[in-house]
Protein backbone atom coordinates (compact mmCIF):
# COMPACT_ATOMS: atom_id res chain seq x y z
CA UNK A 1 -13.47 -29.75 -8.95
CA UNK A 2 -11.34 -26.17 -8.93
CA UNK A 3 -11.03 -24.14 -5.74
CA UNK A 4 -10.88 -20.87 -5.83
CA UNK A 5 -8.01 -18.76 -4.27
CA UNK A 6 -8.31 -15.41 -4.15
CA UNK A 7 -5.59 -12.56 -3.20
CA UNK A 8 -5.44 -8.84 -3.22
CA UNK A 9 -2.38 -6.17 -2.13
CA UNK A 10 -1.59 -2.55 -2.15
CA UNK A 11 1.80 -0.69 -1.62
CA UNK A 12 3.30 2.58 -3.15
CA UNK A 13 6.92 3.82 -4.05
CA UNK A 14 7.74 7.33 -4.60
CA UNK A 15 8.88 8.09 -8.33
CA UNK A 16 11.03 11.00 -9.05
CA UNK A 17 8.81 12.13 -12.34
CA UNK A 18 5.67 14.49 -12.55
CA UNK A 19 2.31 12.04 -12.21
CA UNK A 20 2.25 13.24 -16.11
CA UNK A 21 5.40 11.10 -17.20
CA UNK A 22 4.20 8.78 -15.20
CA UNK A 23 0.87 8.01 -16.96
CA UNK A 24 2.05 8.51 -19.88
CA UNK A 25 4.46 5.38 -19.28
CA UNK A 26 1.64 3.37 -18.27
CA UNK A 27 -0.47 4.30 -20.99
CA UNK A 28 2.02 3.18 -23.22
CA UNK A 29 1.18 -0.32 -22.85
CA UNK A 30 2.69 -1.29 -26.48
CA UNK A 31 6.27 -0.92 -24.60
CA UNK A 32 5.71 -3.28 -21.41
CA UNK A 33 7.75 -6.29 -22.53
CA UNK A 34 10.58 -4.07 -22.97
CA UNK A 35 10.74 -2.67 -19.10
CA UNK A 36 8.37 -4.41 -17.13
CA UNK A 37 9.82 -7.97 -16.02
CA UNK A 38 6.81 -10.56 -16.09
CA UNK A 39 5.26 -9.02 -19.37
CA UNK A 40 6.23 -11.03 -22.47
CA UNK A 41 3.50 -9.98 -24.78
CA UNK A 42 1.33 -7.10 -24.84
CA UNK A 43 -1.32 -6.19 -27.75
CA UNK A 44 -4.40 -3.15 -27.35
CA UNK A 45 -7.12 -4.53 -28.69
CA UNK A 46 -9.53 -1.54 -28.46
CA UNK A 47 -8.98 1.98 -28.17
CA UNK A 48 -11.22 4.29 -26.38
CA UNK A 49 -12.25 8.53 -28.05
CA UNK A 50 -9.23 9.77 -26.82
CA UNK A 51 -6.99 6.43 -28.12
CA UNK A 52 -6.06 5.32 -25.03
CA UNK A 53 -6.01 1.54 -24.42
CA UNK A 54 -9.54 0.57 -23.49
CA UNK A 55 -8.99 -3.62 -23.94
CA UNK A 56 -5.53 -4.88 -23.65
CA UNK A 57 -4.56 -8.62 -23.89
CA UNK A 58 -1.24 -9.55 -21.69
CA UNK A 59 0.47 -12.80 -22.30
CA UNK A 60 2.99 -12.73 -18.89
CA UNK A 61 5.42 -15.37 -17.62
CA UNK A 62 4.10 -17.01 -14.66
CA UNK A 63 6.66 -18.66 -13.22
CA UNK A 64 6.22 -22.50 -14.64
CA UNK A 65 3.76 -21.33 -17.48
CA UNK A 66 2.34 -18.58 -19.70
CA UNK A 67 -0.77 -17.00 -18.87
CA UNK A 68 -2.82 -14.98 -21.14
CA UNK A 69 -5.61 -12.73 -20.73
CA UNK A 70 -7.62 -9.82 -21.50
CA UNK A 71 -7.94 -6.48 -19.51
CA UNK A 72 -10.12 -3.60 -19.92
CA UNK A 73 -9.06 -0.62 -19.16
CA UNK A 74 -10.72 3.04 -17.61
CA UNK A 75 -9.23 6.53 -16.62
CA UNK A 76 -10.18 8.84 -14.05
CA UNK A 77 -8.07 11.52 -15.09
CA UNK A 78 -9.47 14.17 -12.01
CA UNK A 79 -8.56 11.24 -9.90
CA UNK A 80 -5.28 10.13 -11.41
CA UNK A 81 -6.57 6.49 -11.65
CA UNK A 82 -5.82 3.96 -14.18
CA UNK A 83 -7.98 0.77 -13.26
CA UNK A 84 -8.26 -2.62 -14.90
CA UNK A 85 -10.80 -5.49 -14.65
CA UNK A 86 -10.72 -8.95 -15.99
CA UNK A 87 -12.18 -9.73 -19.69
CA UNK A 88 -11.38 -13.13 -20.34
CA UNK A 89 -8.39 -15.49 -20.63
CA UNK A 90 -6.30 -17.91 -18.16
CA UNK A 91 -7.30 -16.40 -14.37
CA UNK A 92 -10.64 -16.75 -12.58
CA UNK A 93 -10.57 -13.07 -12.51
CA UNK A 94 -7.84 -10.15 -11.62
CA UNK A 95 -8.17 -6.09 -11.35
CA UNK A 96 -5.94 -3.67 -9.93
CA UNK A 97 -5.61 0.10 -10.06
CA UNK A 98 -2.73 2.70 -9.82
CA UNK A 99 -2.84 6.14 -8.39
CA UNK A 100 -0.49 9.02 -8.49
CA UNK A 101 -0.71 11.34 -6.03
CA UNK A 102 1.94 14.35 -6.46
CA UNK A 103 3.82 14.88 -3.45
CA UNK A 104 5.70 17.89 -5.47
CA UNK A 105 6.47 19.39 -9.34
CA UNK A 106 8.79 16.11 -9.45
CA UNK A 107 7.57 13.76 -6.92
CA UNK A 108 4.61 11.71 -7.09
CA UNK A 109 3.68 8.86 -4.71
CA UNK A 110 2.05 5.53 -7.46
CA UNK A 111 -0.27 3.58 -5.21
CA UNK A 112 -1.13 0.35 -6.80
CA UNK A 113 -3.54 -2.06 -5.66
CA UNK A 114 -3.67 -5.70 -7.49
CA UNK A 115 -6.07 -8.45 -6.89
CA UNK A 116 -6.22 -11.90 -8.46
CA UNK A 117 -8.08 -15.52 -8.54
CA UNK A 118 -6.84 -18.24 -9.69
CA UNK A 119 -9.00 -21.81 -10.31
CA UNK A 120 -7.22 -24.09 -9.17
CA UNK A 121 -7.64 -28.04 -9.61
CA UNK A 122 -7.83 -30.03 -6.27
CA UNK A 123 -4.66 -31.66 -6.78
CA UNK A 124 -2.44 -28.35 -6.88
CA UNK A 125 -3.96 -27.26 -3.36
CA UNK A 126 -1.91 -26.92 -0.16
CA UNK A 127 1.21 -25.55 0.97
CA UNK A 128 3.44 -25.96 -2.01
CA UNK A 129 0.86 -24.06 -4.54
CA UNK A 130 -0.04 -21.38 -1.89
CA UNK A 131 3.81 -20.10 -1.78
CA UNK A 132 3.93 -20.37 -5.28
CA UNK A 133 0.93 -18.25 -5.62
CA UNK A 134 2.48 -15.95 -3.30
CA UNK A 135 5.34 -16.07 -5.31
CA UNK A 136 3.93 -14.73 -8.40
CA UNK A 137 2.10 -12.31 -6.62
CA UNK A 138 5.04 -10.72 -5.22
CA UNK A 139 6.51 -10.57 -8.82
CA UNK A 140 3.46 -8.79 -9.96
CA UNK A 141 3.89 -5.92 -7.05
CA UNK A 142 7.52 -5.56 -7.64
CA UNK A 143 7.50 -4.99 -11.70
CA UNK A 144 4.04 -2.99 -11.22
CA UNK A 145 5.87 -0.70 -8.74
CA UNK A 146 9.87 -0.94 -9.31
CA UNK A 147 9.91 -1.75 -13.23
CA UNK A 148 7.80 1.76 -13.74
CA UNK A 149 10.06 3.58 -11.56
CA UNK A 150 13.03 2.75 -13.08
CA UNK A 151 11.73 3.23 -16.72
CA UNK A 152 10.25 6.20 -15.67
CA UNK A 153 13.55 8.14 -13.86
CA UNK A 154 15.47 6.55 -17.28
CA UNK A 155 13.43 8.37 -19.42
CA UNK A 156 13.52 11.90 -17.30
């Protein structure tokens, strides 16, 4: 029997880049594995009218495994949203969204929000798994957040 844990976080950094540059680095998803620190694989599997990434599948290092999966993808440009939601793959289901908000012509405050479940077999409950969990979700925030900053300010 699995058990279900679920998670969810938000936090924000301020990038010194337009909320332009800024998408544009996360639209380029094809790049990833080069900047962002988890990501070992990425590959667009469908493109949407405007060729943006629509479905992307993510092959990232977990900590004491691989885990791959599928993400779709959809914009709110008014907004400045990107959000994702879980297709299919190794998780019991993730999404998470990011937000630019300019704070000034080359400021902009990136909210992102992530949320994850993982099905878990009985045996790998308790304390040991939960701070590993925790573990991996910090890792997530902190290349979602600092690994597009800094590729972001390199490229400006």
């Amino acid at each position: 029997m699995e058990e279900k844990r679920e998670s969810g976080s938000t936090d924000s950094i301020i990038i010194n880049a337009s909320p332009e540059k800024i998408w544009d680095a996360l639209l380029d998803i094809e790049s990833y594995p080069e900047w962002m620190s988890s990501v070992l694989e990425t590959k667009v599997l469908k493109r949407d009218s405007k060729k943006r990434p629509k479905e992307v599948k993510f092959v990232v290092d977990a900590v004491l495994t691989k885990v791959t999966y599928v993400l779709a993808y959809t914009y709110n440009v008014k907004e400045r949203t990107i959000e994702t939601s879980y297709v299919e793959g190794d998780l019991e289901d993730t999404k998470s969204s990011y937000t630019l908000e300019p704070l000034d012509d080359e400021r902009t405050e990136v909210t992102y929000y992530f949320e994850i479940s993982y099905a878990l077999p009985k045996a790998l409950k308790g304390p040991l798994a939960s701070r590993l969990l925790k573990q991996i979700d910090r890792r997530v925030m902190k290349s979602a957040l600092n690994d597009l900053k800094s590729r972001v300010e390199s490229l400006s």
